[in-house]
Protein backbone atom coordinates (compact mmCIF):
# COMPACT_ATOMS: atom_id res chain seq x y z
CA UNK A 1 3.31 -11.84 -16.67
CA UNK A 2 3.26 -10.15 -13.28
CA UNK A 3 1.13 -7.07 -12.46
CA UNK A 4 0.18 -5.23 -9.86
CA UNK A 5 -3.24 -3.24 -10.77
CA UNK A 6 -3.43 -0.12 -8.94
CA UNK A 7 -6.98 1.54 -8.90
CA UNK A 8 -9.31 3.83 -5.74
CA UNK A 9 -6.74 7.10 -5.78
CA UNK A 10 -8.48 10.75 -6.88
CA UNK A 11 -9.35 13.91 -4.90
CA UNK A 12 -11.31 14.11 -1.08
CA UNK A 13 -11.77 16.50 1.17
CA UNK A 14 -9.92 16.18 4.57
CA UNK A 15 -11.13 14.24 6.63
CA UNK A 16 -12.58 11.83 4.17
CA UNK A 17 -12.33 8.71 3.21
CA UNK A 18 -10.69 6.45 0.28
CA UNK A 19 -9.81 2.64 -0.14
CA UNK A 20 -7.01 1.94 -2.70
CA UNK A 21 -6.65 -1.81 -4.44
CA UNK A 22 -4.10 -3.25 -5.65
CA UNK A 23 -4.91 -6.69 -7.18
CA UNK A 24 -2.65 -9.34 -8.78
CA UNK A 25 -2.23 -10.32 -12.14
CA UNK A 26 -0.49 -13.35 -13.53
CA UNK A 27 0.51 -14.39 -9.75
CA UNK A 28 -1.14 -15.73 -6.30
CA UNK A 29 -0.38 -12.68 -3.98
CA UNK A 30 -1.13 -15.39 -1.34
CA UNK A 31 2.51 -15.92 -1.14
CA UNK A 32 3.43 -12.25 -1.65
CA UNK A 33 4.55 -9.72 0.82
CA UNK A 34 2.24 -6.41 -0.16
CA UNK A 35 3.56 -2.90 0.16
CA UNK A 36 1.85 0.20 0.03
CA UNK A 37 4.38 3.56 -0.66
CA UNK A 38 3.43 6.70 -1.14
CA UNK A 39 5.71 10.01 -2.68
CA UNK A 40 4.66 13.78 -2.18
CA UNK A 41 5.91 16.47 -4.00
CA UNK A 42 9.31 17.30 -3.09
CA UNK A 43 9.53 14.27 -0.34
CA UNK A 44 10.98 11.14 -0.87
CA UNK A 45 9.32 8.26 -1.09
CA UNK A 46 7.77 6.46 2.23
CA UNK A 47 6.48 3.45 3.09
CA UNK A 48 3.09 3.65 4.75
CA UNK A 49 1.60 -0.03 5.39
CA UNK A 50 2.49 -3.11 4.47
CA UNK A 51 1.50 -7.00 4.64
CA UNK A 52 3.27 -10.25 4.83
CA UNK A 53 0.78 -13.02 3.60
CA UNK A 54 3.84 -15.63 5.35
CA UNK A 55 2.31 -15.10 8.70
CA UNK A 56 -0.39 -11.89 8.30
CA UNK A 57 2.27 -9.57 9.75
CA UNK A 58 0.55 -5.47 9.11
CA UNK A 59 3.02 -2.61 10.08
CA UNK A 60 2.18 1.01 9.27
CA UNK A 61 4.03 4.40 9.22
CA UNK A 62 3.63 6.08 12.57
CA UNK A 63 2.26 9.18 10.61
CA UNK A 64 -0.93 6.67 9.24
CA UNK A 65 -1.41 4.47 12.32
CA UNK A 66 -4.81 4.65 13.60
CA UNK A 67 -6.43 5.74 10.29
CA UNK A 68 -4.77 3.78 7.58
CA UNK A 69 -5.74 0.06 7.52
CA UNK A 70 -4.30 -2.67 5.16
CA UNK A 71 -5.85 -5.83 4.65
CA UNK A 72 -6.04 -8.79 2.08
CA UNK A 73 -9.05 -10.80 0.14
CA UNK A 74 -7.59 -13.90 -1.00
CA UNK A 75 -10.65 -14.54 -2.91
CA UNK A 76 -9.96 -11.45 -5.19
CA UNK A 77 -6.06 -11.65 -5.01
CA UNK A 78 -6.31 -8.33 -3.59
CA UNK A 79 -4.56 -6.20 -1.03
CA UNK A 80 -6.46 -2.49 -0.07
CA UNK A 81 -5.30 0.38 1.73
CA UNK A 82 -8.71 1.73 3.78
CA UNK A 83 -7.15 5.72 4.20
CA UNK A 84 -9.83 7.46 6.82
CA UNK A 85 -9.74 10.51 8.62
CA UNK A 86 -7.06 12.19 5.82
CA UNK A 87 -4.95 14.76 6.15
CA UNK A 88 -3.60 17.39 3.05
CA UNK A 89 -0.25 15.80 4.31
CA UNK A 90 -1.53 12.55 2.69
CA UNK A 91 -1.63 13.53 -0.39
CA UNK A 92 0.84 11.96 -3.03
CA UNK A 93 1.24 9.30 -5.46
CA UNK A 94 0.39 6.06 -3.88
CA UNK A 95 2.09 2.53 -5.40
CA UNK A 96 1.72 -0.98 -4.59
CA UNK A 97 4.91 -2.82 -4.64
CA UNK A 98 5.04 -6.97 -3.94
CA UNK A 99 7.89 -9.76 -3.34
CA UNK A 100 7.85 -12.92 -2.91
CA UNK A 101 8.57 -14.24 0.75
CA UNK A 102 8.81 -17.79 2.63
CA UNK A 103 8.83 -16.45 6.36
CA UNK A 104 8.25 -13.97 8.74
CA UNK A 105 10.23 -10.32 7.75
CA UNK A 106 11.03 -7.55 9.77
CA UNK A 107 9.00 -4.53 9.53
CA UNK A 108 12.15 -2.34 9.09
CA UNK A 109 12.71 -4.42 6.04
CA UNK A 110 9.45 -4.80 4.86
CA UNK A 111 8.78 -0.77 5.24
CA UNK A 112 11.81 -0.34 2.87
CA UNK A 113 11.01 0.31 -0.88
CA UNK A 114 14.03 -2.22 -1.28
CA UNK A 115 12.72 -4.98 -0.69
CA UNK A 116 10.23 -5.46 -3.18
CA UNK A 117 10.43 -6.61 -6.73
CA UNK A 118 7.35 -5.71 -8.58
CA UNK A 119 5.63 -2.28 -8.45
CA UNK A 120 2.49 -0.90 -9.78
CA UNK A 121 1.72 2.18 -12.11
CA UNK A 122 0.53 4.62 -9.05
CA UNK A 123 -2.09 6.62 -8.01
CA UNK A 124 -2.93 9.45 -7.39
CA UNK A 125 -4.23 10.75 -3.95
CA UNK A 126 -5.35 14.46 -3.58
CA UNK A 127 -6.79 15.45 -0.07
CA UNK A 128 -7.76 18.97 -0.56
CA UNK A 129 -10.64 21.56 0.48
């Protein structure tokens, strides 16, 4: 019943631009925390921004902050990762992970790929010249 729908990854140049979404299916993410992870080749997977619909807590990676922006539409039971400015480093496979939360969580915690519950398919994100 729950799904995360993963769609916005494919191939820029650096220093471009892309917005990923990841909407909800079967579930309110209103009451979700929203995770945004990303694996290159031979690097282990990282977390790079997340949100906490509990109290609109945002933490990023220090290697996005400043060009990476996540941010929820309630409306659309969406969460989207804005990625400006990118770098060849950014490129991996980007997923969308969620869990269920009743308060305020750490960002250590909510920056760890164990804490979520649900994850979506990936996609791809190629920053290349």
């Amino acid at each position: 019943q729950l799904q995360l729908v993963e769609s916005g990854g494919g191939l820029v140049q650096p220093g471009g631009s892309l917005r990923l979404s990841c909407a909800g299916s079967g579930f309110t993410l209103d009451y979700y925390a929203i995770g945004w992870f990303r694996q290159a080749p031979g690097k282990e997977r990282e977390g790079v921004s997340c949100v906490n619909s509990f109290d609109g807590t945002t933490n990023y990676a220090n290697s996005v902050k400043g060009r990476f922006t996540i941010s929820r539409d309630s409306a659309k039971n969406s969460v989207y990762l804005q990625m400006n400015s990118l770098k060849p480093e950014d490129t991996g496979i980007y997923y969308c992970a969620a869990v269920k939360v009743w308060s305020g969580i750490s960002a250590g915690r909510m920056m760890s790929q164990t804490f979520y519950d649900y994850w979506g398919q990936g996609t791809q994100v190629t920053v290349s010249s």
